[in-house]
PDB file of N, CA and C in Angstrom:
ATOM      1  N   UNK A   1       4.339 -12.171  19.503  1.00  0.00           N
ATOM      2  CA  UNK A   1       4.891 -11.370  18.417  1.00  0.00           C
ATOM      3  C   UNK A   1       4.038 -10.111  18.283  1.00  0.00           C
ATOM      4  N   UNK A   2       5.201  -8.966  18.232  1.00  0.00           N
ATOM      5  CA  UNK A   2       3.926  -7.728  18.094  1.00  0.00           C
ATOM      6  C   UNK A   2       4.174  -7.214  16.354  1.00  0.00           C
ATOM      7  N   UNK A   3       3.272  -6.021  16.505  1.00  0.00           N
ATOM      8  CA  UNK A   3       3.003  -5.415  14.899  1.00  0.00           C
ATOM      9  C   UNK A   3       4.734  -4.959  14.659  1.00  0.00           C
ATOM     10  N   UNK A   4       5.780  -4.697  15.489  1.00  0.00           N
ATOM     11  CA  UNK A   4       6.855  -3.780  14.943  1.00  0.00           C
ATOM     12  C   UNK A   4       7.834  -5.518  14.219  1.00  0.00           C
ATOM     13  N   UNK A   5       8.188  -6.311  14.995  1.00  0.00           N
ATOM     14  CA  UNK A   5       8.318  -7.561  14.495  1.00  0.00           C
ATOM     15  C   UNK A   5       7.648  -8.099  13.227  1.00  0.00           C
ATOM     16  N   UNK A   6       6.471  -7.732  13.601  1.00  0.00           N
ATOM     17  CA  UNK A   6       5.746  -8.459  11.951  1.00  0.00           C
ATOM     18  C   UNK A   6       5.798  -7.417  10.912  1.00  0.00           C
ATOM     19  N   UNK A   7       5.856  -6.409  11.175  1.00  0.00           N
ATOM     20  CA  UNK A   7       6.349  -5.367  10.237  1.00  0.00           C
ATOM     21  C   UNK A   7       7.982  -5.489   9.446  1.00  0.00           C
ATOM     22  N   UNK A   8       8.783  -6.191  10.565  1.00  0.00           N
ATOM     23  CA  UNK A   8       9.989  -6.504   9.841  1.00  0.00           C
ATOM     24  C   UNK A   8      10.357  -7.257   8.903  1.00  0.00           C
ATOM     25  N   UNK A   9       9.275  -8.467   9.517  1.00  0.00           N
ATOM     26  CA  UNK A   9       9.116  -9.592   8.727  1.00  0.00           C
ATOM     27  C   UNK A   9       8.464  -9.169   7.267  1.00  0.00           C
ATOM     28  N   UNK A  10       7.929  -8.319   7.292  1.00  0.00           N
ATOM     29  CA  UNK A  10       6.520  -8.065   5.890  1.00  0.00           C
ATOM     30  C   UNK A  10       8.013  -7.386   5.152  1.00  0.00           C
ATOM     31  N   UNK A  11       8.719  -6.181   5.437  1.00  0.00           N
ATOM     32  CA  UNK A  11       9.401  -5.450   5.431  1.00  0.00           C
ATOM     33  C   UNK A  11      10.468  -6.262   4.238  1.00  0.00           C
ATOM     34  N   UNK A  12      10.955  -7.905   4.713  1.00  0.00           N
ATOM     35  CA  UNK A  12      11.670  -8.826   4.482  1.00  0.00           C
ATOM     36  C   UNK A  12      11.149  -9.274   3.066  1.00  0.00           C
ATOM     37  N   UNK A  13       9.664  -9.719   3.589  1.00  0.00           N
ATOM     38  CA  UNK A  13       9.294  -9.978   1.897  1.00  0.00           C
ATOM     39  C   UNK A  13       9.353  -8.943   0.999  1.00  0.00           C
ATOM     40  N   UNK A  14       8.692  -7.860   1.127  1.00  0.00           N
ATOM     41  CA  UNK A  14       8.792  -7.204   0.242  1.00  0.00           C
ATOM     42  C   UNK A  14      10.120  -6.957  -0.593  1.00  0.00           C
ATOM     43  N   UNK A  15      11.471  -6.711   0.311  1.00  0.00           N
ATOM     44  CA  UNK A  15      12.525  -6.595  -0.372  1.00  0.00           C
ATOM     45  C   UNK A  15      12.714  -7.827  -1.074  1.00  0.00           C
ATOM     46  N   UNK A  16      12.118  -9.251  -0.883  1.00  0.00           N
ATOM     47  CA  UNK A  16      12.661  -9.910  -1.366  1.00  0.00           C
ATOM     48  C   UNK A  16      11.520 -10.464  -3.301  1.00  0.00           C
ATOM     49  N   UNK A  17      10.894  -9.966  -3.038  1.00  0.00           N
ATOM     50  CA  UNK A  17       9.678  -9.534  -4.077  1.00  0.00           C
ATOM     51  C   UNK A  17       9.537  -8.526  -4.994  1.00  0.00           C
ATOM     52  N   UNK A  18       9.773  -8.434  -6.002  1.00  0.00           N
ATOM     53  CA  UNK A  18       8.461  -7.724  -7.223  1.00  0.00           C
ATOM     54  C   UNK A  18       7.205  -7.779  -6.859  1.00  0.00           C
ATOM     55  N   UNK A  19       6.597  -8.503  -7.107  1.00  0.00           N
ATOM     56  CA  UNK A  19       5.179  -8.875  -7.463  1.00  0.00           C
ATOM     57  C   UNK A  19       4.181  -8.757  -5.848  1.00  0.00           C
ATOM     58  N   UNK A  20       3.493  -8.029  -5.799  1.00  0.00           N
ATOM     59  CA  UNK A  20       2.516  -7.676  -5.083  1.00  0.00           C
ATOM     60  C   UNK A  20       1.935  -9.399  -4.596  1.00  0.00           C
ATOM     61  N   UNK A  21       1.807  -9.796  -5.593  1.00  0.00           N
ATOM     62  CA  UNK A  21       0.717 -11.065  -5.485  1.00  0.00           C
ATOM     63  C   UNK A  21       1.850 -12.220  -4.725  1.00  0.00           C
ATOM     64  N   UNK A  22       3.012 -12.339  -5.129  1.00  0.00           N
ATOM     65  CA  UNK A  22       3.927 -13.130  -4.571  1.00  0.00           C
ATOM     66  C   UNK A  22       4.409 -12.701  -3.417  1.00  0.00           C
ATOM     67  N   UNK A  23       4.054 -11.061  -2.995  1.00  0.00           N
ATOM     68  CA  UNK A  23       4.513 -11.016  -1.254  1.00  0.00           C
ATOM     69  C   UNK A  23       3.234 -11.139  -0.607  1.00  0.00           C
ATOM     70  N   UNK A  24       2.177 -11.228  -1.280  1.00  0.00           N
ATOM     71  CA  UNK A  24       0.572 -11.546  -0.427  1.00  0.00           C
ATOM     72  C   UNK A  24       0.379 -13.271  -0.123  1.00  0.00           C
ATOM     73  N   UNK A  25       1.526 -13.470  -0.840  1.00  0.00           N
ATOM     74  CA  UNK A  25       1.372 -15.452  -1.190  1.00  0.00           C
ATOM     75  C   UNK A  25       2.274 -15.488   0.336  1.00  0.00           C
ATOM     76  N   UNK A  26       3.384 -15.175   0.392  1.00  0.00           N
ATOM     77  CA  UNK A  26       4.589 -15.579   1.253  1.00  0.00           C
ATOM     78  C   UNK A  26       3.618 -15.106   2.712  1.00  0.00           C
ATOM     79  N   UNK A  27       3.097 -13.922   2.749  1.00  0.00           N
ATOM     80  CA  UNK A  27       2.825 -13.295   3.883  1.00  0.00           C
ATOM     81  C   UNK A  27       1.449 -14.483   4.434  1.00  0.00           C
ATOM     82  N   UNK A  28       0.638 -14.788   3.570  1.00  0.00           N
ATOM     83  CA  UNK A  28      -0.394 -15.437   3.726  1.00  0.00           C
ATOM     84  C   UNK A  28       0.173 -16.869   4.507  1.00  0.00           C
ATOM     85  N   UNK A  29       1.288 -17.102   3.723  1.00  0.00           N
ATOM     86  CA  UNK A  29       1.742 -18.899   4.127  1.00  0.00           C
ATOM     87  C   UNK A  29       2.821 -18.781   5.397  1.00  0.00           C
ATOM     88  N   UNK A  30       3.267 -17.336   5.494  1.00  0.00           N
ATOM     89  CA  UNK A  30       4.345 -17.384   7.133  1.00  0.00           C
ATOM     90  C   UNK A  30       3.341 -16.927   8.205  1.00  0.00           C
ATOM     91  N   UNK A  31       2.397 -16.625   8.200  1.00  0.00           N
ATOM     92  CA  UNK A  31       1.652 -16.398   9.196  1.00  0.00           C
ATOM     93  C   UNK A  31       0.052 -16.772   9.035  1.00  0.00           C
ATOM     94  N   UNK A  32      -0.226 -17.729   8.532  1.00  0.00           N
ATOM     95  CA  UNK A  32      -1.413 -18.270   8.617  1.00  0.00           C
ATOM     96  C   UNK A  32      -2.268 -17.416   8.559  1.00  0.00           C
ATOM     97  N   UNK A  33      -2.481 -16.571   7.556  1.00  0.00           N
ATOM     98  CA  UNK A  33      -3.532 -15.269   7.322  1.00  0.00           C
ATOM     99  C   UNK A  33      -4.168 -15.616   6.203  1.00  0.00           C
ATOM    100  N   UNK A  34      -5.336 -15.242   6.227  1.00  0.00           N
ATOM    101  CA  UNK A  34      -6.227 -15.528   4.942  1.00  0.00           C
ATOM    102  C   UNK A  34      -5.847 -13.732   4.153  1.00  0.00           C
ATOM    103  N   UNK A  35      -6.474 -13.568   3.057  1.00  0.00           N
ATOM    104  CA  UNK A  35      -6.590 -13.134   1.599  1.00  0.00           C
ATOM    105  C   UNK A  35      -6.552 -11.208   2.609  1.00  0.00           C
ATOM    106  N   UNK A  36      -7.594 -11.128   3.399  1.00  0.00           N
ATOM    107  CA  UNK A  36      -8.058  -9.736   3.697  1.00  0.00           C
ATOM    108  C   UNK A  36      -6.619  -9.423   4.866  1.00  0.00           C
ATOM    109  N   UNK A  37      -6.396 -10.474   5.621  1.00  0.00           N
ATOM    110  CA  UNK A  37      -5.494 -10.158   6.534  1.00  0.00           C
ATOM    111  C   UNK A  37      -3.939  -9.809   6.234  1.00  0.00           C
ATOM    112  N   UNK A  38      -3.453 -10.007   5.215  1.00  0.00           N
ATOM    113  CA  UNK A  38      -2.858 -10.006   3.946  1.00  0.00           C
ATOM    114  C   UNK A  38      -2.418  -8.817   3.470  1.00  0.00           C
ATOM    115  N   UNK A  39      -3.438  -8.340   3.269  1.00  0.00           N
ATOM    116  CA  UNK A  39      -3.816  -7.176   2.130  1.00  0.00           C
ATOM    117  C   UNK A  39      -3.439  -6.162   3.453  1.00  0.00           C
ATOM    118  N   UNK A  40      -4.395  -6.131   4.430  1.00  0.00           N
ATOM    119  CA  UNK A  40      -4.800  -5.369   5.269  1.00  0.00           C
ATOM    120  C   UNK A  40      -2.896  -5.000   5.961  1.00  0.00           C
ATOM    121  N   UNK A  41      -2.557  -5.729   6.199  1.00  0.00           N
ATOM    122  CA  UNK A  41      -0.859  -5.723   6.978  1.00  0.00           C
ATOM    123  C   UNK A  41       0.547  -5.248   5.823  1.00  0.00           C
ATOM    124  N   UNK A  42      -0.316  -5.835   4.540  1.00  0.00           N
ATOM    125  CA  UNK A  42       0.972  -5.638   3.500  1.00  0.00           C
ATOM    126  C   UNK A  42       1.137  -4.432   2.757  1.00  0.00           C
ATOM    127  N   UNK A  43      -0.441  -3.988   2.293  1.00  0.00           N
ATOM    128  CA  UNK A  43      -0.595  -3.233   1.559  1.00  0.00           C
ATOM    129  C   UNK A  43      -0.327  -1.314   2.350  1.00  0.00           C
ATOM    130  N   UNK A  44      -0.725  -1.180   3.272  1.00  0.00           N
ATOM    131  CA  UNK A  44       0.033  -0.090   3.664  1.00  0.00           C
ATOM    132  C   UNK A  44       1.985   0.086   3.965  1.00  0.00           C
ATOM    133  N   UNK A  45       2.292  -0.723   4.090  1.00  0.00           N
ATOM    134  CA  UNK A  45       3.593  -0.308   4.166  1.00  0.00           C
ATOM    135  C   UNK A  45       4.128  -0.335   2.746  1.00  0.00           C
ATOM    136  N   UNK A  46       3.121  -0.985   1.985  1.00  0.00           N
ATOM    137  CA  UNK A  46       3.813  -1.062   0.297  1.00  0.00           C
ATOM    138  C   UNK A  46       3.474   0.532   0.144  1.00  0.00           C
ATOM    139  N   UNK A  47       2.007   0.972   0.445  1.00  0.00           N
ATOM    140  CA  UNK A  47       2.091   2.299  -0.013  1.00  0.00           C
ATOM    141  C   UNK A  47       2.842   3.729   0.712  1.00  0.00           C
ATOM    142  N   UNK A  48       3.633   3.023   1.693  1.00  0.00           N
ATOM    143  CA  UNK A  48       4.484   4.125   2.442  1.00  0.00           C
ATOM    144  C   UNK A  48       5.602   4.153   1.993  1.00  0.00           C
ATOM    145  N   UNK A  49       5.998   2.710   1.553  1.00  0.00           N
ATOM    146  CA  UNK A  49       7.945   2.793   1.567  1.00  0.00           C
ATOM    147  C   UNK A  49       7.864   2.114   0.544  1.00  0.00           C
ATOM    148  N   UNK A  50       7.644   2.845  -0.607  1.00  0.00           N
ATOM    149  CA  UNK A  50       7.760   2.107  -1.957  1.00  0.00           C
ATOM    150  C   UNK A  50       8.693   3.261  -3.024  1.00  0.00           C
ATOM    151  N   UNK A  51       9.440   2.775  -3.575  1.00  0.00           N
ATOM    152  CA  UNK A  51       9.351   4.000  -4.671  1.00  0.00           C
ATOM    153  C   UNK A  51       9.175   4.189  -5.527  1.00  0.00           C
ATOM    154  N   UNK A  52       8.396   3.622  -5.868  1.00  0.00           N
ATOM    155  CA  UNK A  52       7.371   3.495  -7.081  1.00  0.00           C
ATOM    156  C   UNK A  52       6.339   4.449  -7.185  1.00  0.00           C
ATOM    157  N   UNK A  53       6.278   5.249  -8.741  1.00  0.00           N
ATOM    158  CA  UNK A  53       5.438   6.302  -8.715  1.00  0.00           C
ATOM    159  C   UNK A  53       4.325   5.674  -9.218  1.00  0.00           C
ATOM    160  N   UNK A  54       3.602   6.301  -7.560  1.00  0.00           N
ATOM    161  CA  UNK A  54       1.932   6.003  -7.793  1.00  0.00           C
ATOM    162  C   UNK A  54       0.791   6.845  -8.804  1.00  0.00           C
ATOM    163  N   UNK A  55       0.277   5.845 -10.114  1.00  0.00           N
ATOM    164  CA  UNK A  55      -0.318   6.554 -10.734  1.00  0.00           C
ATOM    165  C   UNK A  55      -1.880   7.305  -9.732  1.00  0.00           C
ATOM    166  N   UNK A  56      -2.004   8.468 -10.376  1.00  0.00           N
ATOM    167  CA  UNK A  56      -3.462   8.883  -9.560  1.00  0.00           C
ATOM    168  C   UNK A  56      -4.256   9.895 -10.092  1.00  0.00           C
ATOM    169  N   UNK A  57      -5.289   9.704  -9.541  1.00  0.00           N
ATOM    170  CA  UNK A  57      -6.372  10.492 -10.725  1.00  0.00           C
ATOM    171  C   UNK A  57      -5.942  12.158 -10.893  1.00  0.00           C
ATOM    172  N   UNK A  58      -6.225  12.504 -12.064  1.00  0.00           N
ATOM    173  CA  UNK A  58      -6.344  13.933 -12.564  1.00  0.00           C
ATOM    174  C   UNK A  58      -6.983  14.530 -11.696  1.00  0.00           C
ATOM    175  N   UNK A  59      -6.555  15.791 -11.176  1.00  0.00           N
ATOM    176  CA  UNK A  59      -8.398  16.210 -10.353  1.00  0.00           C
ATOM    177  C   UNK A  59      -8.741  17.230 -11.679  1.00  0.00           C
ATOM    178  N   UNK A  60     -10.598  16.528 -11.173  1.00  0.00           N
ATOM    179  CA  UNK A  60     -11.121  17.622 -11.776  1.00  0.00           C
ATOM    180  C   UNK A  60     -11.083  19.337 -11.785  1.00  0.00           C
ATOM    181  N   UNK A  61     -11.188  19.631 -12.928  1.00  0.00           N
ATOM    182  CA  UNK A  61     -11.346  21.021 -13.166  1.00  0.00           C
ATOM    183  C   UNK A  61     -12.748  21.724 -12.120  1.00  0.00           C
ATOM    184  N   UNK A  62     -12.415  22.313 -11.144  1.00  0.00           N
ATOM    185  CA  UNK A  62     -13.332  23.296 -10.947  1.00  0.00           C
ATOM    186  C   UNK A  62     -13.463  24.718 -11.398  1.00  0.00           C
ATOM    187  N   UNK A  63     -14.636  25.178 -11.431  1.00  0.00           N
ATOM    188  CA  UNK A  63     -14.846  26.611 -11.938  1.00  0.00           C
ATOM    189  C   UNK A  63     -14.333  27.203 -10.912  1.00  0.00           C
ATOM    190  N   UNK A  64     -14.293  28.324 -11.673  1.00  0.00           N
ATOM    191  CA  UNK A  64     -13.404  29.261 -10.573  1.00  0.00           C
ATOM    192  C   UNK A  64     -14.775  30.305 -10.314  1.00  0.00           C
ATOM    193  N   UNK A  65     -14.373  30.976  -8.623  1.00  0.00           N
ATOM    194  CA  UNK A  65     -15.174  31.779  -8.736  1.00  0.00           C
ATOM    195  C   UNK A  65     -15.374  33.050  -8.895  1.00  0.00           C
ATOM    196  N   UNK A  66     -15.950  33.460  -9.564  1.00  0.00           N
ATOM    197  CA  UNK A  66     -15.905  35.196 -10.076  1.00  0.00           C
ATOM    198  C   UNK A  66     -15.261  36.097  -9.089  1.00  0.00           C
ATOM    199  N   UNK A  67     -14.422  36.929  -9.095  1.00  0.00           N
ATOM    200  CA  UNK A  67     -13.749  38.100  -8.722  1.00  0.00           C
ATOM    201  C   UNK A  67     -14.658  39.127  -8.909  1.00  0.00           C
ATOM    202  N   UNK A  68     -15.072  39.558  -9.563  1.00  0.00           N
ATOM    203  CA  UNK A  68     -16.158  40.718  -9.564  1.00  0.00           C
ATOM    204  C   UNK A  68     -17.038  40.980  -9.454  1.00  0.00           C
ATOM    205  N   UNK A  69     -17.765  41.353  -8.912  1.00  0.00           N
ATOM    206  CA  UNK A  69     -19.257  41.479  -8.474  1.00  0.00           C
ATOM    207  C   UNK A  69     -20.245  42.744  -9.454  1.00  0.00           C
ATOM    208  N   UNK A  70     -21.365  42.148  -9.927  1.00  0.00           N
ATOM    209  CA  UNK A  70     -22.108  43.238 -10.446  1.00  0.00           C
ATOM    210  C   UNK A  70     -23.080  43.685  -9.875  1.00  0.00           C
TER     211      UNK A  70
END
């Protein structure tokens, strides 16, 4: 079995899931993966093909730098 196959499969849970923790459960128990292996296979395609708006930090304010010279 290669990554484009197991990608379909992950692909499968997810549609069939809400819950983050319940497609890390299914993925863990169809392919005999522990906790990191899991995360590591599931969690990027959640953050590619999701459409869910990802909260994310403010950026900080930088100073700006002077235009004029004295």
């Amino acid at each position: 079995m290669n990554w484009i196959e197991i990608d379909k499969i992950l692909y499968g849970i997810i549609s069939r899931h809400d819950v983050v923790e319940d497609m890390l459960k299914e993925a863990k128990t169809q392919f005999k993966w522990n906790d990191r292996q899991a995360e590591t296979a599931l969690l990027p395609l959640l953050n590619r093909n999701t459409n869910k708006t990802i909260i994310t930090e403010i950026p900080k304010k930088r100073s700006k730098r002077s235009t004029k010279r004295k």
